[in-house]
Protein backbone atom coordinates (compact mmCIF):
# COMPACT_ATOMS: atom_id res chain seq x y z
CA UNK A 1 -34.96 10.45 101.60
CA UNK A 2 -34.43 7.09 100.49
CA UNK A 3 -36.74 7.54 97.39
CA UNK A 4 -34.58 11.03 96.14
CA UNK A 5 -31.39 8.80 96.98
CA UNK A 6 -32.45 6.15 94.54
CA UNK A 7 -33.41 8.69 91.92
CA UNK A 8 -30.35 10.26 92.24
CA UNK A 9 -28.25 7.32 91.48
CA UNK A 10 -30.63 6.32 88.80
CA UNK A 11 -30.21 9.92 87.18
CA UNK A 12 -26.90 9.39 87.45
CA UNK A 13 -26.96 5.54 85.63
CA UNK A 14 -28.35 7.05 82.95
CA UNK A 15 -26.12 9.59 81.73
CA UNK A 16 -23.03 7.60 81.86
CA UNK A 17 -25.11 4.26 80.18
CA UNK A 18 -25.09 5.75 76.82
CA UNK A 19 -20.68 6.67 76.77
CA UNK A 20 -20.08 3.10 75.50
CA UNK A 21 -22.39 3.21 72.87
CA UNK A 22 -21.17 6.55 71.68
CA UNK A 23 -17.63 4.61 71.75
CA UNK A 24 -18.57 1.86 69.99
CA UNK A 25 -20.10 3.95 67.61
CA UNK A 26 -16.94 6.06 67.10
CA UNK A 27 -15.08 2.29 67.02
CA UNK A 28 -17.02 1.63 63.89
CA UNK A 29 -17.05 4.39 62.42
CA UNK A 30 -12.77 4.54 62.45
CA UNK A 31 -12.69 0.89 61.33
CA UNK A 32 -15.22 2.02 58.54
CA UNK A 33 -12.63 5.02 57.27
CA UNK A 34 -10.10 2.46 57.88
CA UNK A 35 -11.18 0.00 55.40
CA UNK A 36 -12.74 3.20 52.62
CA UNK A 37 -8.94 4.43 53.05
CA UNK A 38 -7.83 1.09 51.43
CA UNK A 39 -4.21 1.72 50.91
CA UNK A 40 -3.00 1.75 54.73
CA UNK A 41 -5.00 -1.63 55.55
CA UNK A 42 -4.04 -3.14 52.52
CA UNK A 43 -0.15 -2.19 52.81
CA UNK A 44 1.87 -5.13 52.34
CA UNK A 45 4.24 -6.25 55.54
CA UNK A 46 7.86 -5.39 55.03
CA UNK A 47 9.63 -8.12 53.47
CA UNK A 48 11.84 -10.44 54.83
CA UNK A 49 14.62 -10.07 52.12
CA UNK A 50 16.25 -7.36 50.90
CA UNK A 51 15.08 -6.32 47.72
CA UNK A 52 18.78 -6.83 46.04
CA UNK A 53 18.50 -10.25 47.23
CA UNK A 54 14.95 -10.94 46.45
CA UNK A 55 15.76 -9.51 42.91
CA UNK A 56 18.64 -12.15 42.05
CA UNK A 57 15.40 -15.00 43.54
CA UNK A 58 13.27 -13.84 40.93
CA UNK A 59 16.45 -13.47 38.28
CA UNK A 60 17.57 -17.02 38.84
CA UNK A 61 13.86 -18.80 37.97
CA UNK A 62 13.23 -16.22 34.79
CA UNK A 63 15.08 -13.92 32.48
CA UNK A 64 12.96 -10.49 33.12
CA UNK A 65 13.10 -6.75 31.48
CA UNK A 66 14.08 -3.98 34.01
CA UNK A 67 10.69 -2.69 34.02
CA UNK A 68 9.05 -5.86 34.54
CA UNK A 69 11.40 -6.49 37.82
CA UNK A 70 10.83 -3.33 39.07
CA UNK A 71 7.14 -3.98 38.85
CA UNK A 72 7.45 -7.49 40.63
CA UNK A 73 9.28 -6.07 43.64
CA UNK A 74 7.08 -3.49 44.07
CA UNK A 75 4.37 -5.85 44.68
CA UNK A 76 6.65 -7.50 47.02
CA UNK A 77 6.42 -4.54 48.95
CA UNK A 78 9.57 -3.05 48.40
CA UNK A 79 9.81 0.94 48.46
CA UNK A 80 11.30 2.86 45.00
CA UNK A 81 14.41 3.66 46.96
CA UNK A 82 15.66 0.33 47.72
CA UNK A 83 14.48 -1.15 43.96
CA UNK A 84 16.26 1.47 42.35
CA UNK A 85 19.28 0.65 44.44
CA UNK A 86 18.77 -3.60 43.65
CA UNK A 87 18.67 -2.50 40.05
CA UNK A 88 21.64 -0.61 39.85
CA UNK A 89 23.06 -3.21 41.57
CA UNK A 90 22.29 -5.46 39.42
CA UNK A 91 23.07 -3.50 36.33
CA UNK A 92 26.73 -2.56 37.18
CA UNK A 93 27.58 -6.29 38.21
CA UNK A 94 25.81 -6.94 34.85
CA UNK A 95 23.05 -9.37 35.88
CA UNK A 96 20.34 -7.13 34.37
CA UNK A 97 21.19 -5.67 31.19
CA UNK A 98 17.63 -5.14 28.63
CA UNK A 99 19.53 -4.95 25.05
CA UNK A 100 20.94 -8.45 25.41
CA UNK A 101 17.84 -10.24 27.55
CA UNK A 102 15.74 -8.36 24.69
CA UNK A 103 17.88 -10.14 22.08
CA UNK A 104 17.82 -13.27 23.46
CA UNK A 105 14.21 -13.20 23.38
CA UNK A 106 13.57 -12.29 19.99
CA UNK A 107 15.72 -14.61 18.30
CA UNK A 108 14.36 -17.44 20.26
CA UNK A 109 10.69 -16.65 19.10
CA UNK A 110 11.90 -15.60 15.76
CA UNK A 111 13.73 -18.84 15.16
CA UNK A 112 11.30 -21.31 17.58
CA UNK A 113 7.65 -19.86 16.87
CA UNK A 114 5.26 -19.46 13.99
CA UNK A 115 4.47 -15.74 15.39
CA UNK A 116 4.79 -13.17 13.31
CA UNK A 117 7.37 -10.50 13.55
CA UNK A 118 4.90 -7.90 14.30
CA UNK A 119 3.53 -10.24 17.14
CA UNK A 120 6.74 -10.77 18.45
CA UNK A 121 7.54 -6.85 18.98
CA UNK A 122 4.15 -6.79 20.66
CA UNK A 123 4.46 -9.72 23.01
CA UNK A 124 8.25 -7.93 24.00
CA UNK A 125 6.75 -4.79 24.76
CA UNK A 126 3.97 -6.63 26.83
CA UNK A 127 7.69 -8.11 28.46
CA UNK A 128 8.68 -4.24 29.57
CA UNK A 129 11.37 -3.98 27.04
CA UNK A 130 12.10 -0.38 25.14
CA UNK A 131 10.82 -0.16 21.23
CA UNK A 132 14.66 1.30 21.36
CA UNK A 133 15.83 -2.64 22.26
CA UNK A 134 13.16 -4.59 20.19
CA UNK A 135 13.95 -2.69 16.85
CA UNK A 136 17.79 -3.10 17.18
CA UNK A 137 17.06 -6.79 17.12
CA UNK A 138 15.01 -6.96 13.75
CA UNK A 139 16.67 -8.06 10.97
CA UNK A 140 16.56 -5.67 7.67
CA UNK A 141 14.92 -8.60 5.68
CA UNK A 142 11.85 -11.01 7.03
CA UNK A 143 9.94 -11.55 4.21
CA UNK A 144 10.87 -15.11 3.86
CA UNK A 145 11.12 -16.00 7.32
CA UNK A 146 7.28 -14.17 7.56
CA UNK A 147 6.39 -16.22 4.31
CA UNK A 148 7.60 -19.59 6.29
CA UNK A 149 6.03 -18.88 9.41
CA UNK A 150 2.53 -17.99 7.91
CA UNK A 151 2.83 -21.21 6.03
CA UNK A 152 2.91 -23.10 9.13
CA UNK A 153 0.20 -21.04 10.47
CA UNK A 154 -2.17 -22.26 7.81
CA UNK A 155 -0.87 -25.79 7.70
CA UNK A 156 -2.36 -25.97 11.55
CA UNK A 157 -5.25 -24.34 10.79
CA UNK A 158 -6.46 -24.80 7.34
CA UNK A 159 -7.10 -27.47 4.28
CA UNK A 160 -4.90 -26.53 1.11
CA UNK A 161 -8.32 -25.66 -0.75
CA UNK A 162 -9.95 -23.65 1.99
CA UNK A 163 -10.96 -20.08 1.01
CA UNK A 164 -8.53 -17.91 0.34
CA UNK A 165 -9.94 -14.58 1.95
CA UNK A 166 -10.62 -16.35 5.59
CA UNK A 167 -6.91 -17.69 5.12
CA UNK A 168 -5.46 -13.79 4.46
CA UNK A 169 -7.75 -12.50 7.17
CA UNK A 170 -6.46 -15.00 9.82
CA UNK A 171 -2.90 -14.21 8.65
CA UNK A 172 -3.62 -10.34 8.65
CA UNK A 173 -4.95 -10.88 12.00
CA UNK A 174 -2.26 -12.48 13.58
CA UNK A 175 0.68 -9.49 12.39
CA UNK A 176 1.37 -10.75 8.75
CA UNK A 177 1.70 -8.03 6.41
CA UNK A 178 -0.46 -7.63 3.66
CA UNK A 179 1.81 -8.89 0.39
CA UNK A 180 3.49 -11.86 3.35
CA UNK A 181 -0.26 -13.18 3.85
CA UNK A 182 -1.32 -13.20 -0.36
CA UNK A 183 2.33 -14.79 -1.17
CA UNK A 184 1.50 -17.89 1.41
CA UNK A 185 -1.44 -17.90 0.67
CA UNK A 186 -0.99 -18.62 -2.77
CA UNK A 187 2.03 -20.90 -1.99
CA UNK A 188 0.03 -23.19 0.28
CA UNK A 189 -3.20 -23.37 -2.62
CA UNK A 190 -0.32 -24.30 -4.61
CA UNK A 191 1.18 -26.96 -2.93
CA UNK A 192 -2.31 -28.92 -2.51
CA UNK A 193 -2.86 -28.94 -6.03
CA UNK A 194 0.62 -30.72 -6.68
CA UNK A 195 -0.01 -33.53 -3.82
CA UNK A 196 -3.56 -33.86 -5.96
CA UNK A 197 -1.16 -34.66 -9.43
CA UNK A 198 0.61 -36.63 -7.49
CA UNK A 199 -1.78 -38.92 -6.57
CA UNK A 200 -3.33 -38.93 -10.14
């Protein structure tokens, strides 16, 4: 009697051992699906500011496009609804406005770099501003501005006598047009030959 009693309780012992295993297994398995599903693990927490406020932060350290803000509070973690609502904010009290920062931006490279103009519509598009807003800020005539700027691209680059086709192709490379690149070209050649006669 004893002996059935202990096989009894042993029978019983070993259906219910393998339950946790079968849990743990399930465990794993929903951490697995967990961590393949990717987007609800990796959800950023809710932020602490509002998005409005958060927006004006990120305003006060750097001028940015619309799109670009948009782009850096939705890594913050921000939903669409409440960035849309920041922006418009932001808009009507005039603290975001993309025609002027765009503008500002281009006149500061056009005036401050050796870029050229070309370059410059690229590296505002890059920004998140509208071809719209970048060509309204292009003045009708570059060519000289273009013709300076290239000159001071070869002048870091380049001896006066150095070969003329690598000079065009770095010039062509970098956004100069075609006639821009031969004229400075030709200008720069130029001007080492005259500080040669002047040292004769």
């Amino acid at each position: 009697m004893m002996y059935r009693s202990y096989h009894a309780g042993s029978g019983a012992s070993d259906e219910e051992q393998p339950r946790p295993r079968r849990r743990a297994r399930r465990n794993r398995a929903r951490r697995a699906e967990g961590t393949a599903d990717g987007e609800a693990s990796a959800a950023p927490a809710k932020p602490a500011k509002t998005a409005l406020i958060a927006a004006v932060d990120i305003l006060a350290r750097q001028e940015y496009s619309e799109a670009k803000l948009y782009e850096k509070l939705a890594r913050k973690g921000y939903r669409d609804e409440e960035i849309e609502g920041a922006i418009a904010r932001l808009k009507e009290r005039r603290y975001l406005n993309d025609a002027e920062a765009c503008a500002r931006q281009f006149a500061f490279l056009y005036t401050e770099s050796r870029n050229s103009v070309r370059q410059i519509c690229l590296k505002l598009r890059q920004r998140g501003f509208t071809k719209e807003d970048i060509d309204a800020c292009k003045p009708r005539d570059t060519y000289e501005r273009e013709k300076q700027a290239a000159l001071r691209v070869l002048s870091l680059k380049y001896p006066h006598d150095a070969d003329r086709q690598k000079m065009m192709a770095n010039l062509y490379q970098k956004g100069f047009e075609a006639g821009t690149a031969r004229d400075a070209v030709e200008l720069y050649r130029s001007q080492g030959s005259e500080d040669e006669d002047g040292d004769i």
